[in-house]
N, C-alpha and C. Protein backbone atom coordinates (compact mmCIF):
# COMPACT_ATOMS: atom_id res chain seq x y z
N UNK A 1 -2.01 8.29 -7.74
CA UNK A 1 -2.09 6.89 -8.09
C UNK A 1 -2.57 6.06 -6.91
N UNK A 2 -1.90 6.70 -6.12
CA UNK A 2 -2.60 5.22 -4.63
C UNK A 2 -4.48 5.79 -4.47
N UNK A 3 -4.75 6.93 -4.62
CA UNK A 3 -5.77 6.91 -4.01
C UNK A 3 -6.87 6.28 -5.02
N UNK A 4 -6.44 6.01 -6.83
CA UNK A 4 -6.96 5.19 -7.53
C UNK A 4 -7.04 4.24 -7.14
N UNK A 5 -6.07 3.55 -7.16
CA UNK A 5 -5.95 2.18 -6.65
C UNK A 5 -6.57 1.69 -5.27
N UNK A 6 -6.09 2.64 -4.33
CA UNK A 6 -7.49 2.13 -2.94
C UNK A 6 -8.91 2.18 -3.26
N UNK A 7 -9.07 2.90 -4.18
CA UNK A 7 -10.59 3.37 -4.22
C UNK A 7 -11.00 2.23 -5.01
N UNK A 8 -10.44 1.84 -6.03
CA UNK A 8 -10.79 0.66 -6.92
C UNK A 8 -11.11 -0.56 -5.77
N UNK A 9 -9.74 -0.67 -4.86
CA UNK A 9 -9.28 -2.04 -4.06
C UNK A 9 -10.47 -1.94 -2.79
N UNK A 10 -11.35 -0.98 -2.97
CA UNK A 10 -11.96 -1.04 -1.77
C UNK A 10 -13.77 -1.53 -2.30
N UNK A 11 -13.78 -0.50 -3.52
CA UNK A 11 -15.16 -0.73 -4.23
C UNK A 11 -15.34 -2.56 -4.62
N UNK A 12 -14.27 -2.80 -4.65
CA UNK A 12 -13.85 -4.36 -5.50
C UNK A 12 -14.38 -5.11 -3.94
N UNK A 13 -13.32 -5.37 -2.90
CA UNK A 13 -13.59 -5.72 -1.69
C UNK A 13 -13.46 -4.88 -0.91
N UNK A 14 -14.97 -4.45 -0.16
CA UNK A 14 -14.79 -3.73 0.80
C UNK A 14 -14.35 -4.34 1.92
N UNK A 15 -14.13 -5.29 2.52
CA UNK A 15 -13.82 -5.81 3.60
C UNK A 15 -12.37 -5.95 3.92
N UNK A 16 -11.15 -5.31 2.46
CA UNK A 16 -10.32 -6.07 2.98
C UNK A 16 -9.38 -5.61 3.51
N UNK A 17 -8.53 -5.75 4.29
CA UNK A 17 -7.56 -5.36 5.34
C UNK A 17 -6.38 -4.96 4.54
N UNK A 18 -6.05 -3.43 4.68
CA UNK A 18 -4.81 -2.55 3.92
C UNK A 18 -3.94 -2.03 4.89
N UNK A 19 -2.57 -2.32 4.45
CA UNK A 19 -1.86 -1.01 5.23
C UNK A 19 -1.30 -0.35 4.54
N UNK A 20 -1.49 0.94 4.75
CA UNK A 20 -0.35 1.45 3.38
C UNK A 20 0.86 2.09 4.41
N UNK A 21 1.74 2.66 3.73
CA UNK A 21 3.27 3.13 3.73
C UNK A 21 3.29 4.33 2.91
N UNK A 22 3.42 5.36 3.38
CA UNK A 22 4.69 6.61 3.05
C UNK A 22 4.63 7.58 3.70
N UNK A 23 5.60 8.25 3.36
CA UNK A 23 6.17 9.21 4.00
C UNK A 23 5.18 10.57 4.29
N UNK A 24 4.21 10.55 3.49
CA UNK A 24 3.26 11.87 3.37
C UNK A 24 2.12 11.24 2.74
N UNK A 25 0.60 11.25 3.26
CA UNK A 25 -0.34 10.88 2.52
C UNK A 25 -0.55 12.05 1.87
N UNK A 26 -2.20 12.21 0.91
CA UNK A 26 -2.65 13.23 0.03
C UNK A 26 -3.83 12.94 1.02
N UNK A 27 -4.95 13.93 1.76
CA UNK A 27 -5.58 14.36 2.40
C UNK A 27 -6.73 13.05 2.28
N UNK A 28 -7.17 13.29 0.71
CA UNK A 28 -8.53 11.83 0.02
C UNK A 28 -7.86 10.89 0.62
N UNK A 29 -6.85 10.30 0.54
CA UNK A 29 -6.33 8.86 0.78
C UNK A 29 -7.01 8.84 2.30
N UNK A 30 -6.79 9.60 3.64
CA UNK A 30 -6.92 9.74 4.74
C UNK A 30 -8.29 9.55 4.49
N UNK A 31 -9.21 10.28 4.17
CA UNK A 31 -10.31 10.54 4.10
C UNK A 31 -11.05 9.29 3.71
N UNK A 32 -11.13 8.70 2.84
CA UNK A 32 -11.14 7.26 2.00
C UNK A 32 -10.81 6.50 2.90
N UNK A 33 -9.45 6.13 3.70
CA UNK A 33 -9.14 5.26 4.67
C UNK A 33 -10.02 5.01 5.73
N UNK A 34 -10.86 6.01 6.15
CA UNK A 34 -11.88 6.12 7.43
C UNK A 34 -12.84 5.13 7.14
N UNK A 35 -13.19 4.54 8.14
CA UNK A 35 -14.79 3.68 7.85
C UNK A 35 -14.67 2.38 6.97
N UNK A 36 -13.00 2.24 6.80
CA UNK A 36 -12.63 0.39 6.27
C UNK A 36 -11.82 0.34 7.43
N UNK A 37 -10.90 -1.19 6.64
CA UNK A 37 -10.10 -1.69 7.47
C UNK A 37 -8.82 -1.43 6.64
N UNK A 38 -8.31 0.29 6.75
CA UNK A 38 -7.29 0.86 6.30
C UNK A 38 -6.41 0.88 6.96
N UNK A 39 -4.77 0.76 7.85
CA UNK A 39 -4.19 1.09 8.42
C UNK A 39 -3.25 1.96 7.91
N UNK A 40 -2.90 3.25 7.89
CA UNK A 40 -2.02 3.95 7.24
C UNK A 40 -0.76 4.33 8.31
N UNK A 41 0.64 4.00 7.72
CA UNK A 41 1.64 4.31 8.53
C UNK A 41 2.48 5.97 7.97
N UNK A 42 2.91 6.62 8.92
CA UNK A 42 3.33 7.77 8.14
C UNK A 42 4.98 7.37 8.66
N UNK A 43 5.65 6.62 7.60
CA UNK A 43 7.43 6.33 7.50
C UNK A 43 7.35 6.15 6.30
N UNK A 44 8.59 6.44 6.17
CA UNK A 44 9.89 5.83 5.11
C UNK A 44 9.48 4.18 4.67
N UNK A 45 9.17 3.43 3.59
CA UNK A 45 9.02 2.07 3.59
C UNK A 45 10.42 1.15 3.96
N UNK A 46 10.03 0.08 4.76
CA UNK A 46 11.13 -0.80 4.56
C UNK A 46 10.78 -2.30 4.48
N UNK A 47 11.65 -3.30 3.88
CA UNK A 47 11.54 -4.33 3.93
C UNK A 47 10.32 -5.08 4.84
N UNK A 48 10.50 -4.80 6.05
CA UNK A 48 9.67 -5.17 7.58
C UNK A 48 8.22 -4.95 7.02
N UNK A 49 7.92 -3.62 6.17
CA UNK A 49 6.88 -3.72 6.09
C UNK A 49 5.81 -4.75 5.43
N UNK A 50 6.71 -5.63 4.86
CA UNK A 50 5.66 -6.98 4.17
C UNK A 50 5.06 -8.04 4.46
N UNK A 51 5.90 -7.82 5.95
CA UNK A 51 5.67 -9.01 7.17
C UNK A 51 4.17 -9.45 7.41
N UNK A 52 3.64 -10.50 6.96
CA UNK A 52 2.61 -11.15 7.26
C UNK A 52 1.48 -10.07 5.95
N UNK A 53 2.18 -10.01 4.82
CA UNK A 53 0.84 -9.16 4.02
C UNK A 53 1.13 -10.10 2.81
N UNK A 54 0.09 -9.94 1.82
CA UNK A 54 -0.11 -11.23 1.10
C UNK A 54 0.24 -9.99 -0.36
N UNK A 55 -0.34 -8.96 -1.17
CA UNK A 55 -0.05 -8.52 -1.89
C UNK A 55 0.84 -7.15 -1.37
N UNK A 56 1.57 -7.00 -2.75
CA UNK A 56 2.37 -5.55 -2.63
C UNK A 56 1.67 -4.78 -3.84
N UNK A 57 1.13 -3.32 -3.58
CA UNK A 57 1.02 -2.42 -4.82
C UNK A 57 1.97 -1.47 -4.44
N UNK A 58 2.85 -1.11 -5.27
CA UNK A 58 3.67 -0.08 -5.17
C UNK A 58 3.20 1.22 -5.97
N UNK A 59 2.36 2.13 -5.30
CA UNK A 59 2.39 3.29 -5.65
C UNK A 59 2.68 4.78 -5.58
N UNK A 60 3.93 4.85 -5.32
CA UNK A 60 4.62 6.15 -4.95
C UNK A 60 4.79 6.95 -5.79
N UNK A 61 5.05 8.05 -6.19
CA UNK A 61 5.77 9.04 -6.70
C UNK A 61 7.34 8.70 -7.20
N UNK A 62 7.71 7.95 -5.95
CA UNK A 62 9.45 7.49 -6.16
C UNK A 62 9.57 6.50 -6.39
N UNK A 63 9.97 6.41 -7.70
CA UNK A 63 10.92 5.45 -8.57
C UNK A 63 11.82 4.29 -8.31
N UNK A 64 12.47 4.52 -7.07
CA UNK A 64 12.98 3.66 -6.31
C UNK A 64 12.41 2.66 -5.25
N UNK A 65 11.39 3.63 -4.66
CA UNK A 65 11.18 2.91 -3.22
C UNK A 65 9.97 1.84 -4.49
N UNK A 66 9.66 1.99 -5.62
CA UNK A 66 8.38 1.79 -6.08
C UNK A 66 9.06 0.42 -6.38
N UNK A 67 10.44 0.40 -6.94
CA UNK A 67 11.20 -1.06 -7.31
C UNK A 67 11.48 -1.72 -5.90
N UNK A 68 11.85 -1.18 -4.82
CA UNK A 68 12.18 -1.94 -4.12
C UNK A 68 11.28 -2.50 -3.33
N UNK A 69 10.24 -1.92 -3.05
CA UNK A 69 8.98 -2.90 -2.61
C UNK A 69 8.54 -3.87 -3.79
N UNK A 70 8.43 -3.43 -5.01
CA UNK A 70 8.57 -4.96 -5.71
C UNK A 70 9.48 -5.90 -5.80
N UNK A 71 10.77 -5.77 -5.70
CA UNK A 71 11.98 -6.62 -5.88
C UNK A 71 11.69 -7.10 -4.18
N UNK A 72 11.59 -6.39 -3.20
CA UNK A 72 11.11 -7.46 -1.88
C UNK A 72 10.30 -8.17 -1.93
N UNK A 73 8.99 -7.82 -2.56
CA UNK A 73 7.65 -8.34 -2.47
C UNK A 73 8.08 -9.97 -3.16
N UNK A 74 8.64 -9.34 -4.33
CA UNK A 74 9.11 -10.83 -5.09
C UNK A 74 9.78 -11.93 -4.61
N UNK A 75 10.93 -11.53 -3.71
CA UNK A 75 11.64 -12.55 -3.03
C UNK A 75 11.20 -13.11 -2.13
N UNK A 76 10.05 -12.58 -1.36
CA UNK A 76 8.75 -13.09 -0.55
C UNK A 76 8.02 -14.14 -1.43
N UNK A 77 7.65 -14.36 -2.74
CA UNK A 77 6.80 -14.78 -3.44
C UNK A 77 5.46 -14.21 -3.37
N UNK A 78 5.20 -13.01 -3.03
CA UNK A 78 3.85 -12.36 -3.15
C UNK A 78 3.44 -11.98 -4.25
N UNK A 79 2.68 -11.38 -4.61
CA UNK A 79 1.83 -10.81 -5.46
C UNK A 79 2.06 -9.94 -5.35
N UNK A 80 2.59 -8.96 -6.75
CA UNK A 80 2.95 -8.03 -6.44
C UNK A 80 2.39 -7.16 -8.00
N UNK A 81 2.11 -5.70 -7.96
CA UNK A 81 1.54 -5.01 -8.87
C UNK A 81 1.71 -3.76 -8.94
């Protein structure tokens, strides 16, 4: 799912500034990330991570972390999807 969604979010605007979050990328995502303005972190997500970012896409595998970056994103008032 994330590497849909980057690939869409990048063809759409290439210019725009990403960071993603988790614990383990899938190889394409890395690969795809090269040659934008991708920043990929390899942790656990937390709260901190929304600091100064304007949308949230939550696309993990896990069920949880996938609500709780939206239920943060929300109390931020971001955009969240």
């Amino acid at each position: 799912m994330a590497l849909e969604k980057l690939t869409f979010l990048l063809k759409s605007s290439p210019g725009a500034r990403v960071t993603m979050v988790a614990k383990n990328f899938i190889p394409e995502v890395v690969e795809l990330a090269k040659g934008h303005h991708v920043k990929i972190i390899t942790a656990a997500y937390q709260p901190s991570d929304l600091r100064e970012k304007q949308i949230v896409i939550a696309t993990t595998d896990d069920l949880e972390v996938n609500i709780q970056g939206y239920t943060d994103g929300k109390k931020e008032y971001m955009l969240v999807t």
